[in-house]
N, C-alpha and C. Protein backbone atom coordinates (compact mmCIF):
# COMPACT_ATOMS: atom_id res chain seq x y z
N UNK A 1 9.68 -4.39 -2.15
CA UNK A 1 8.56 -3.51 -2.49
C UNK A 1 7.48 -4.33 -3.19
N UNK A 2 6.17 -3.98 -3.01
CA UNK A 2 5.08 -5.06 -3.82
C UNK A 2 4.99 -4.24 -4.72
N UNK A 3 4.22 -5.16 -5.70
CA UNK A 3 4.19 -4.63 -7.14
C UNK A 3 2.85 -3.06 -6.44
N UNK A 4 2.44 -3.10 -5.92
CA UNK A 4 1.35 -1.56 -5.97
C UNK A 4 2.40 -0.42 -5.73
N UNK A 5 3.38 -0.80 -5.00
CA UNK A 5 4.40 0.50 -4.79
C UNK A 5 5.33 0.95 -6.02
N UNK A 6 5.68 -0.42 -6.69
CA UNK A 6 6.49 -0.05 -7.75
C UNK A 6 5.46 0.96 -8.85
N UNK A 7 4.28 0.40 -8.70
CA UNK A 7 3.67 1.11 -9.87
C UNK A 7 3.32 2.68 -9.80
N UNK A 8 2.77 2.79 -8.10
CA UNK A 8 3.19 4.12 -7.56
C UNK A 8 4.56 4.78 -8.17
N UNK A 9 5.47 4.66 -8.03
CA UNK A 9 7.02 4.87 -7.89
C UNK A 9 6.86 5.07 -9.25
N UNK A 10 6.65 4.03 -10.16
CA UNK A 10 6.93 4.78 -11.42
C UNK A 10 5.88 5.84 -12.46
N UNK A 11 4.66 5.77 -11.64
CA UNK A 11 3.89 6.86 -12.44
C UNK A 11 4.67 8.04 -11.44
N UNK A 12 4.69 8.23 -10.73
CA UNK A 12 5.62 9.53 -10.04
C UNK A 12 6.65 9.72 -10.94
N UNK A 13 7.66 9.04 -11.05
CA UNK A 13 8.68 9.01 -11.64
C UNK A 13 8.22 9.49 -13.26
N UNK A 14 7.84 8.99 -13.95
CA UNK A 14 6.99 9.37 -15.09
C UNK A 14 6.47 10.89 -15.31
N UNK A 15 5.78 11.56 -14.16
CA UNK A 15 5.40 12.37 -14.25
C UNK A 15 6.24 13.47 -14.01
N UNK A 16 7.46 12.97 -13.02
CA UNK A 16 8.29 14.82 -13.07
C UNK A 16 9.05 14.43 -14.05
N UNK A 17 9.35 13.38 -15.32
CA UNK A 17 10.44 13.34 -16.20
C UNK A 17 8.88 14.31 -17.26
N UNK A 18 8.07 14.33 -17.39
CA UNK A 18 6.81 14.69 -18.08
C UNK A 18 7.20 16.42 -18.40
N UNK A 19 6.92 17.05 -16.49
CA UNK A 19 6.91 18.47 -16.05
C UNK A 19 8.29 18.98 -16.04
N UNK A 20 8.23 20.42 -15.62
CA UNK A 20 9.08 21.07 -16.14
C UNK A 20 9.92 20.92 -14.72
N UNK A 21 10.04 20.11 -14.22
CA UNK A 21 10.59 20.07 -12.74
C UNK A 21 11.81 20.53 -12.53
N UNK A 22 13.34 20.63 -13.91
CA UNK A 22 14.61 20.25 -13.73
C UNK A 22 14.96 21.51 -13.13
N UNK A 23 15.99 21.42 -12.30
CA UNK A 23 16.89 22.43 -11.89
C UNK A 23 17.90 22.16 -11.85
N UNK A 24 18.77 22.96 -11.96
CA UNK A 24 20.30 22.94 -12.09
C UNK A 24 20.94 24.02 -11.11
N UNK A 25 21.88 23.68 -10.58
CA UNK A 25 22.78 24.43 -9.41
C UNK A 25 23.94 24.99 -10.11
N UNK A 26 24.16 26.21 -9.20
CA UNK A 26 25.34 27.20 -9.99
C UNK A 26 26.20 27.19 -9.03
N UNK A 27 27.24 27.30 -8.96
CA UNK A 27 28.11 27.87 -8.09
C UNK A 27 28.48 26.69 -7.24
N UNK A 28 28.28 25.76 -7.65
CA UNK A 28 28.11 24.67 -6.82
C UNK A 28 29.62 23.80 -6.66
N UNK A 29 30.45 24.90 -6.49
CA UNK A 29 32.43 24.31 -6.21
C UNK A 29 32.36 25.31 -5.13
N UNK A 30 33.51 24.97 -4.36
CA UNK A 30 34.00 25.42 -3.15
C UNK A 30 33.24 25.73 -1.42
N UNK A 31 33.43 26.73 -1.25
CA UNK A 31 32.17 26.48 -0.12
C UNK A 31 31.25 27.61 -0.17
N UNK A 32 31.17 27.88 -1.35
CA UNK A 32 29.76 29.34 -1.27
C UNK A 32 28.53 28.55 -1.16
N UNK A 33 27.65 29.26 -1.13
CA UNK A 33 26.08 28.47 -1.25
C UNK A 33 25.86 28.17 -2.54
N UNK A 34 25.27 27.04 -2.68
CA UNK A 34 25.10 26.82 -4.09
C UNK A 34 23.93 27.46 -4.02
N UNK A 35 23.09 27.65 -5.50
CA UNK A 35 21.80 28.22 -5.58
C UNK A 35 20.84 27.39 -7.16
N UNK A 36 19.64 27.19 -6.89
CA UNK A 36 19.02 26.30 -7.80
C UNK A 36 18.53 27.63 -8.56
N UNK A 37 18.50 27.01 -10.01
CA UNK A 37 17.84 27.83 -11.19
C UNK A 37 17.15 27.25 -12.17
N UNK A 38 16.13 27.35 -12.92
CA UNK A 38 15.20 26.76 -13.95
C UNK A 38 15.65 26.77 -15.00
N UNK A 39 16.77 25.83 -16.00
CA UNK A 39 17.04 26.12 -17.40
C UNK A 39 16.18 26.81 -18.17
N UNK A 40 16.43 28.06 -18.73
CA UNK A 40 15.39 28.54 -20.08
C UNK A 40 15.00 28.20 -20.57
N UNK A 41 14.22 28.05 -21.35
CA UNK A 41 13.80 27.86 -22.96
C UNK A 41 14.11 28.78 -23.70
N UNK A 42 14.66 28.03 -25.37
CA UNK A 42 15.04 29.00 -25.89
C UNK A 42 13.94 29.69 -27.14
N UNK A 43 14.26 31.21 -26.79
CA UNK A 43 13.50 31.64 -27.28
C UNK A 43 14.08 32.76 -28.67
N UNK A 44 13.26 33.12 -29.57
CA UNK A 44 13.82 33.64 -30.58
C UNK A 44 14.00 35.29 -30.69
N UNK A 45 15.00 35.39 -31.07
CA UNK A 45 15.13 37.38 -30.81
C UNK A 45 14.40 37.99 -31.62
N UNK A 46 14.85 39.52 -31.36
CA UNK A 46 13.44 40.06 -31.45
C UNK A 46 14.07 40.27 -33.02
N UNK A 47 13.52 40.98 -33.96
CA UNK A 47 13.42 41.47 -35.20
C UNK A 47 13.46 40.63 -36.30
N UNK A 48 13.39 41.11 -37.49
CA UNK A 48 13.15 40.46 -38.48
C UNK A 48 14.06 39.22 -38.81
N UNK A 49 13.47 37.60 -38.66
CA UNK A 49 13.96 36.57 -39.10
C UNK A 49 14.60 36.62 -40.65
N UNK A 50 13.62 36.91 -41.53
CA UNK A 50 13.95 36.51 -42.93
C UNK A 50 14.29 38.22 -43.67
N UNK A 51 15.21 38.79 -43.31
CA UNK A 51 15.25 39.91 -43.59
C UNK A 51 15.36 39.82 -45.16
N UNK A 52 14.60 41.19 -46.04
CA UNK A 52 14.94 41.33 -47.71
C UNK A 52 15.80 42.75 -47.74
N UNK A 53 16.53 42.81 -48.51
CA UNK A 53 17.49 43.98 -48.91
C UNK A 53 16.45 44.64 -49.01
N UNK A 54 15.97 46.12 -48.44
CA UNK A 54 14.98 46.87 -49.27
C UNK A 54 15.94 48.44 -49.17
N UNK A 55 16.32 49.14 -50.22
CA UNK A 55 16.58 50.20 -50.26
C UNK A 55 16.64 51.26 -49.85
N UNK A 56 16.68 52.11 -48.53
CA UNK A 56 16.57 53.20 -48.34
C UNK A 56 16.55 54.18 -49.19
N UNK A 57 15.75 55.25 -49.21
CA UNK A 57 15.68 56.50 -50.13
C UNK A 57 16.82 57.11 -49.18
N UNK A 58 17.37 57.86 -50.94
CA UNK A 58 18.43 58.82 -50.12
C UNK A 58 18.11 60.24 -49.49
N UNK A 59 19.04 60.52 -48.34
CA UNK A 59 18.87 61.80 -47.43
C UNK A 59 18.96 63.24 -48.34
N UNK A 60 17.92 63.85 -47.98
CA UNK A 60 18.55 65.29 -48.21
C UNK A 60 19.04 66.11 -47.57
N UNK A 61 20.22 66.25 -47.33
CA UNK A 61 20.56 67.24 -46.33
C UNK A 61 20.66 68.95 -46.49
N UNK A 62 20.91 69.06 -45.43
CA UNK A 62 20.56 70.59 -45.21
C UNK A 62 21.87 71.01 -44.63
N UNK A 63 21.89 72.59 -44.73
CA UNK A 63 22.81 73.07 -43.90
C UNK A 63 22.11 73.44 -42.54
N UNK A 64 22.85 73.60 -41.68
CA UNK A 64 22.38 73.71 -40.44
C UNK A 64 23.25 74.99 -39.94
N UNK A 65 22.69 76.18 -38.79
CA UNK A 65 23.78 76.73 -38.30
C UNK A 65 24.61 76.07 -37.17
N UNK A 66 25.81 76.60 -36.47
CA UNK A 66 26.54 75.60 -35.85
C UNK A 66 26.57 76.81 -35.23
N UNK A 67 26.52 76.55 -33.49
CA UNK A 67 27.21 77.41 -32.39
C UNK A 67 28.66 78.28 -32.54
N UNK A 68 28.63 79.38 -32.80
CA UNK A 68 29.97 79.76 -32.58
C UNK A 68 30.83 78.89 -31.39
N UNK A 69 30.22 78.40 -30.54
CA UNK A 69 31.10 77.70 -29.44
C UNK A 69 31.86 76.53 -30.13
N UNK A 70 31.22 75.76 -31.11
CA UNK A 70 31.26 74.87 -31.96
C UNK A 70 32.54 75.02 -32.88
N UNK A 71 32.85 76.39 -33.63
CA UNK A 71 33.09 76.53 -34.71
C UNK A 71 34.71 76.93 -34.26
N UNK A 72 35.75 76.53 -35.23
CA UNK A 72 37.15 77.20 -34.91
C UNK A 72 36.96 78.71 -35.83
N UNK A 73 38.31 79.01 -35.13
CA UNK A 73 38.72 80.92 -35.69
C UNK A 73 38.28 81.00 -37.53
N UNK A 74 38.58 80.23 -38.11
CA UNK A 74 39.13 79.89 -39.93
C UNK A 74 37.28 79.87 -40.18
N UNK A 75 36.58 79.13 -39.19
CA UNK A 75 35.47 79.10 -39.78
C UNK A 75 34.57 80.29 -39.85
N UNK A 76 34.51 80.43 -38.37
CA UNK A 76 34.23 81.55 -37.96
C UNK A 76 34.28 83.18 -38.65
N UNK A 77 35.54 83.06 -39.44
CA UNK A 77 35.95 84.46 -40.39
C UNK A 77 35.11 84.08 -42.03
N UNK A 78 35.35 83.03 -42.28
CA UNK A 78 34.41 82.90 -43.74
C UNK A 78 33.01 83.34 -43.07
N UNK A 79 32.36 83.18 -42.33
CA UNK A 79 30.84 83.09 -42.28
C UNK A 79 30.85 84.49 -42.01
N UNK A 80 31.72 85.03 -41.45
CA UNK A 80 31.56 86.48 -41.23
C UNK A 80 31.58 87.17 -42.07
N UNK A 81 31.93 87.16 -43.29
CA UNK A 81 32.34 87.54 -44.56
C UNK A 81 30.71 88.28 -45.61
C-alpha cells in the first residue's frame, strides 16, 4: 500500500472509532438469525436524585359508608341499631 492509502485508511479508521458506529449482535449462538443492536447510553432515572426526609402532614380520616354488599351480618346489626 503507498503511504496516500495508508493515510486514507487511517483517517477512516479514526473516524468510525470517533462516531457512534458500534453494534453488537444478539442471539448470535446456534442457528437463529443473529440481529444487530446500538448499545445504549446510560441514562439517569426519573425522580429525585438527592432526596431530603421531608415530613408528611398527618391524614384525617373520615368515616365513610360501606355497601351493605360489603359489610358481614355482626356489622350490619350494630348500624342498624
Amino acid at each position: 500500500m503507498s503511504e496516500e492509502n495508508l493515510k486514507k485508511l487511517l483517517e477512516i479508521l479514526t473516524r468510525l472509532s470517533e462516531s457512534d458506529a458500534i453494534l453488537n449482535v444478539r442471539g448470535g449462538r446456534g442457528r437463529g438469525a443473529t440481529h444487530p443492536y446500538k448499545p445504549r447510553d446510560v441514562t439517569p432515572g426519573y425522580g429525585v436524585i438527592n432526596p431530603i426526609k421531608i415530613e408528611k402532614p398527618d391524614k384525617d380520616f373520615k368515616k365513610v359508608e360501606v355497601s351493605r354488599a360489603f359489610k358481614n351480618k355482626k356489622q350490619e346489626n350494630e348500624d342498624g341499631q
